[in-house]
C-alpha atoms as a PDB file:
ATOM      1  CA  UNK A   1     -27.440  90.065 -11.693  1.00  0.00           C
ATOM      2  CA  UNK A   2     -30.677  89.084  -9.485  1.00  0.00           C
ATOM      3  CA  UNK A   3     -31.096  86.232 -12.054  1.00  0.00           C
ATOM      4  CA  UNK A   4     -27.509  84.604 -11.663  1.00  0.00           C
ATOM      5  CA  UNK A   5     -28.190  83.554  -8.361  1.00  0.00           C
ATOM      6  CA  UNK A   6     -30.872  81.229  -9.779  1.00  0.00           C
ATOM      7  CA  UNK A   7     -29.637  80.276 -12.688  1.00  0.00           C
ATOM      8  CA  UNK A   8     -26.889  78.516 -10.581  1.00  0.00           C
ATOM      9  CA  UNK A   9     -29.041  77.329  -8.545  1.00  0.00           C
ATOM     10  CA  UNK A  10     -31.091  75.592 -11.433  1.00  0.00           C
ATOM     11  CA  UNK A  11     -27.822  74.425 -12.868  1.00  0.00           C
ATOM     12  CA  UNK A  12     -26.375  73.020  -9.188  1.00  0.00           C
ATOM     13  CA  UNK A  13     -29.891  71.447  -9.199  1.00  0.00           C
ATOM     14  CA  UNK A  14     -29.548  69.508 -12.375  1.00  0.00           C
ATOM     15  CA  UNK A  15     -26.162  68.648 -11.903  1.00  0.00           C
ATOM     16  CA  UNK A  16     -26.892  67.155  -8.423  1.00  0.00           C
ATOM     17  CA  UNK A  17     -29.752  65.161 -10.378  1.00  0.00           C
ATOM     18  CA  UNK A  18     -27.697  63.667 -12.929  1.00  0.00           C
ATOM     19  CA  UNK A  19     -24.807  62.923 -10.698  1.00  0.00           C
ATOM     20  CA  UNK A  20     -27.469  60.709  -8.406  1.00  0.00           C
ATOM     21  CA  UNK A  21     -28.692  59.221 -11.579  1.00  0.00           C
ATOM     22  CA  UNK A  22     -24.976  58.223 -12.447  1.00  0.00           C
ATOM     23  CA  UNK A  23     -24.669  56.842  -8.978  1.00  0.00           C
ATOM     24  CA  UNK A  24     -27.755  54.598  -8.914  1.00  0.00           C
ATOM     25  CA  UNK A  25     -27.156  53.450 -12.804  1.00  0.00           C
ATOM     26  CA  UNK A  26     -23.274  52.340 -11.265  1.00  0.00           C
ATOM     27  CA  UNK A  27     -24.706  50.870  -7.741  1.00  0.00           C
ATOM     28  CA  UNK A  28     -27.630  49.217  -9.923  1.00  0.00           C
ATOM     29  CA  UNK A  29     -26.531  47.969 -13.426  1.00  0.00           C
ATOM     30  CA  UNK A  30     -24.094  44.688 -13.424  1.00  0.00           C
ATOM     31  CA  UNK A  31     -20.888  45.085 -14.156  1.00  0.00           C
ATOM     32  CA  UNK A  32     -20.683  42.969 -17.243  1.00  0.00           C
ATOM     33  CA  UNK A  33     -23.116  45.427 -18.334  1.00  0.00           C
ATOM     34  CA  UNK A  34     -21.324  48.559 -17.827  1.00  0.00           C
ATOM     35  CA  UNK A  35     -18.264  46.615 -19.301  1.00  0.00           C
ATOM     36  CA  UNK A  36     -20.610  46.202 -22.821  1.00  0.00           C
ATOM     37  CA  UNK A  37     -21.153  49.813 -23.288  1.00  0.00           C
ATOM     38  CA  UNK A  38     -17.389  50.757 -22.921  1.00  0.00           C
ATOM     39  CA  UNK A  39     -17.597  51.991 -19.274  1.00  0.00           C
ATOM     40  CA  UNK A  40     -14.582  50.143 -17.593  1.00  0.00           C
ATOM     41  CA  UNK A  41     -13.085  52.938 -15.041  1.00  0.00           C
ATOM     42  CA  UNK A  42     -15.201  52.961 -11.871  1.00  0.00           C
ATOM     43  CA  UNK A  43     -14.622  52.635  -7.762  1.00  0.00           C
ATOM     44  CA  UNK A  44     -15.525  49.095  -6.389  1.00  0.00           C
ATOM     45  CA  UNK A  45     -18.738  48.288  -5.759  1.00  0.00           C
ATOM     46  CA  UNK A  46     -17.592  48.510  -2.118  1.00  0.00           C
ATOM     47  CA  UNK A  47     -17.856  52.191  -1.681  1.00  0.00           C
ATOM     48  CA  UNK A  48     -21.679  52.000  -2.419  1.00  0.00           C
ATOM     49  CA  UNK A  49     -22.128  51.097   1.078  1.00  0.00           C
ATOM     50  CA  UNK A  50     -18.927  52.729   2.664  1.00  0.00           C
ATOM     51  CA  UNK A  51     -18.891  55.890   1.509  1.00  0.00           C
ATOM     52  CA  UNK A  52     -22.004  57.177   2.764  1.00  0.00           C
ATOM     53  CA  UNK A  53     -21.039  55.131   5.624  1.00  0.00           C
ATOM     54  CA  UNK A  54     -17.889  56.748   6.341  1.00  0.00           C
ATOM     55  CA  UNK A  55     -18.920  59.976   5.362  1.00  0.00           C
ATOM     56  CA  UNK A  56     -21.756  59.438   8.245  1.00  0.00           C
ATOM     57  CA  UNK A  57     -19.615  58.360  10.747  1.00  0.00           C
ATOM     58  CA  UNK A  58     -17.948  61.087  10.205  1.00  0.00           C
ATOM     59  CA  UNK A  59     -20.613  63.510  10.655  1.00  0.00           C
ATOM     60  CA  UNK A  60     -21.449  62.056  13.742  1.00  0.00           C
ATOM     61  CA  UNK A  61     -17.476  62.002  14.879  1.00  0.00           C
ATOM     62  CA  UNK A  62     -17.139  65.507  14.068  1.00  0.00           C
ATOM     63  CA  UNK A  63     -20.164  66.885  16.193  1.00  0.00           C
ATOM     64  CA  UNK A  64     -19.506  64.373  19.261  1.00  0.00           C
ATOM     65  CA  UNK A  65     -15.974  66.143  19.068  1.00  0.00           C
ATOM     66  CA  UNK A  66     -17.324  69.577  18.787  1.00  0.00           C
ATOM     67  CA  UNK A  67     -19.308  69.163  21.749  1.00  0.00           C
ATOM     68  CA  UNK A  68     -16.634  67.820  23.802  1.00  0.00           C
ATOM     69  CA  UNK A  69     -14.642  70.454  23.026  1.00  0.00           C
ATOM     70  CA  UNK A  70     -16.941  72.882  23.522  1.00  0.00           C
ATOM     71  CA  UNK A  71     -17.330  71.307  27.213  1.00  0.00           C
ATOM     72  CA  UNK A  72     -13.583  71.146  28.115  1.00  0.00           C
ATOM     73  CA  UNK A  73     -13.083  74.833  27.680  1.00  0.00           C
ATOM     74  CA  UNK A  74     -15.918  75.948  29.699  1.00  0.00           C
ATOM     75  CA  UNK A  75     -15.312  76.850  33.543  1.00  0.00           C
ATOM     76  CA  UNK A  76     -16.182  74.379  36.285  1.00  0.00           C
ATOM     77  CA  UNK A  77     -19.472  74.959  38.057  1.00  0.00           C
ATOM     78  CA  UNK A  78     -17.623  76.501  41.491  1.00  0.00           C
ATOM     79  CA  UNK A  79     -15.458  78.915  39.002  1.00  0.00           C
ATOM     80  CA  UNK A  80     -16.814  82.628  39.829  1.00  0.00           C
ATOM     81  CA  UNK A  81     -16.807  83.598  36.251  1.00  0.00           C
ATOM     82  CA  UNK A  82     -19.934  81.181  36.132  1.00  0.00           C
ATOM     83  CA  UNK A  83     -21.333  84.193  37.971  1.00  0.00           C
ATOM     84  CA  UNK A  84     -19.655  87.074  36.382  1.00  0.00           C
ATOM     85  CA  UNK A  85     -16.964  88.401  34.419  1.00  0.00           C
ATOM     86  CA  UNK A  86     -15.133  90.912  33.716  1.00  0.00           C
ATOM     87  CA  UNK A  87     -17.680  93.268  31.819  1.00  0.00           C
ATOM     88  CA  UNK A  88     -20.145  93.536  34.792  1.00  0.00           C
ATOM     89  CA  UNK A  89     -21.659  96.399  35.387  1.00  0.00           C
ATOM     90  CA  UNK A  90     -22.047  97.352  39.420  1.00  0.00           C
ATOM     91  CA  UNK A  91     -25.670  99.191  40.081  1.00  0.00           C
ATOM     92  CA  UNK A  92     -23.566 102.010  41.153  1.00  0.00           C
ATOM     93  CA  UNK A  93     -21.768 102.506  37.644  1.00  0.00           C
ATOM     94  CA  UNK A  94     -25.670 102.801  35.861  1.00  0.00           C
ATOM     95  CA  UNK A  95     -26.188 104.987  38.247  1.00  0.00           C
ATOM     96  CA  UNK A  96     -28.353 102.789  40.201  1.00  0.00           C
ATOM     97  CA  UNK A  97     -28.590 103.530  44.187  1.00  0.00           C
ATOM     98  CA  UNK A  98     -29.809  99.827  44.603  1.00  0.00           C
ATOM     99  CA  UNK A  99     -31.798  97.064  43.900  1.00  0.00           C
ATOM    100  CA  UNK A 100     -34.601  98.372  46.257  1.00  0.00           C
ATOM    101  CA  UNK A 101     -34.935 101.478  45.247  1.00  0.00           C
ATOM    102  CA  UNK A 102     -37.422 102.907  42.491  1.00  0.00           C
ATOM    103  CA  UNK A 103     -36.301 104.164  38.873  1.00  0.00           C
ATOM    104  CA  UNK A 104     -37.125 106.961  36.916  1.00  0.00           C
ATOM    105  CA  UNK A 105     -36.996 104.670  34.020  1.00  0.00           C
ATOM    106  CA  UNK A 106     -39.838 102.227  33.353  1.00  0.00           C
ATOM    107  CA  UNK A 107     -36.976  99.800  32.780  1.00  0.00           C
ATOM    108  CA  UNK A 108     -33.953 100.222  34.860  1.00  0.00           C
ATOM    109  CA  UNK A 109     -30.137  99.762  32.781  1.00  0.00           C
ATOM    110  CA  UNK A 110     -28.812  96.376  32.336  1.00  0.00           C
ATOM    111  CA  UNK A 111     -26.512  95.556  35.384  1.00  0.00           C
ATOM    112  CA  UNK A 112     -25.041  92.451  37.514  1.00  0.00           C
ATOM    113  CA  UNK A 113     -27.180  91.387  39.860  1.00  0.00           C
ATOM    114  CA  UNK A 114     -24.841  89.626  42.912  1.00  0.00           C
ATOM    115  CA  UNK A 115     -26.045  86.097  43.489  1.00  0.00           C
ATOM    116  CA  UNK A 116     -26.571  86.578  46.874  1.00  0.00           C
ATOM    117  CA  UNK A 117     -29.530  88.844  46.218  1.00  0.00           C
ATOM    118  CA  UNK A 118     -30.910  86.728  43.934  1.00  0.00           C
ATOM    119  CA  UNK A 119     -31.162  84.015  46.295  1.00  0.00           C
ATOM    120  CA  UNK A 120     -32.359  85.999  49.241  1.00  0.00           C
ATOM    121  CA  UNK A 121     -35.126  87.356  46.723  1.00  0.00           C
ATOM    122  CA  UNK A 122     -35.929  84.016  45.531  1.00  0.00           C
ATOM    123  CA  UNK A 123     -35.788  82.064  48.654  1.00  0.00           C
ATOM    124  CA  UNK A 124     -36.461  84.670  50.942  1.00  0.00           C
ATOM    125  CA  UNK A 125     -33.499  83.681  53.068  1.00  0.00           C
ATOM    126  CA  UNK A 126     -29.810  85.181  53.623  1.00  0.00           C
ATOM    127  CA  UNK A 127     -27.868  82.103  53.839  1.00  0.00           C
ATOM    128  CA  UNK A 128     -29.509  79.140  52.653  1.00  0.00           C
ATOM    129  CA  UNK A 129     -26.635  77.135  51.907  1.00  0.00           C
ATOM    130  CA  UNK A 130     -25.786  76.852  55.672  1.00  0.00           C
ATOM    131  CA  UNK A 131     -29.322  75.825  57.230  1.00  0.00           C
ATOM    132  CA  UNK A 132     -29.433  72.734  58.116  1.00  0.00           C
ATOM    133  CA  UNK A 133     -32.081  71.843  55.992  1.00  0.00           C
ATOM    134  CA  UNK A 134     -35.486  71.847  57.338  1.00  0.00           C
ATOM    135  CA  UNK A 135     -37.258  73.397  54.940  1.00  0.00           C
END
């Protein structure tokens, strides 16, 4: 059963080959040509160039679209639930007393940290949205 797997892939492998062999022999080989040896039932010549063409536009269609649906369902920057949801954890439900208080643990349990903490730990300051901006 191990062997199947490649086998099929060998196979898809060939196939893929041939088929691109095919495709350059009909892009490549005049017409009058293919007419000589019997082959008469092909696509236009045209969708040499387009098909690839389309089927790259389409590609790029299809991703441009996924990311601009993926930005219309996300929340606006002001929306809280930028900042949390509804799985956060309190300290106090961890069984945490606090952020400034030591652990037992090496590594204290996952919980949400409030963003005004974080600021006043990274900036050092309570309110810095409201100073007037001196520094």
């Amino acid at each position: 059963m191990a062997g199947e797997v490649e086998v099929r892939g060998f196979a898809l492998m060939l196939a893929a080959r041939v088929f691109y062999a095919m495709y350059l022999g009909w892009l490549i080989i005049p017409e009058r040509h293919l007419h000589s040896i019997g082959i008469t039932y092909y696509p236009s010549k045209y969708w040499a160039l387009a098909g690839p063409a389309w089927l790259t536009l389409a590609v790029v269609w299809g991703l441009w679209l996924y990311e601009g649906l993926n930005m219309a369902t996300i929340p606006h920057l002001s929306d809280r639930r930028q900042l949390e949801d509804e799985k956060c954890k309190s300290p106090e439900s961890v069984g945490l007393r606090g952020f400034n208080h030591p652990t037992a643990k090496s590594v204290p349990p996952l919980c949400h940290i409030p963003a005004s903490h974080v600021t006043q730990t990274l900036f050092g300051c309570h309110r810095c949205g409201d100073d007037d901006g001196d520094g």
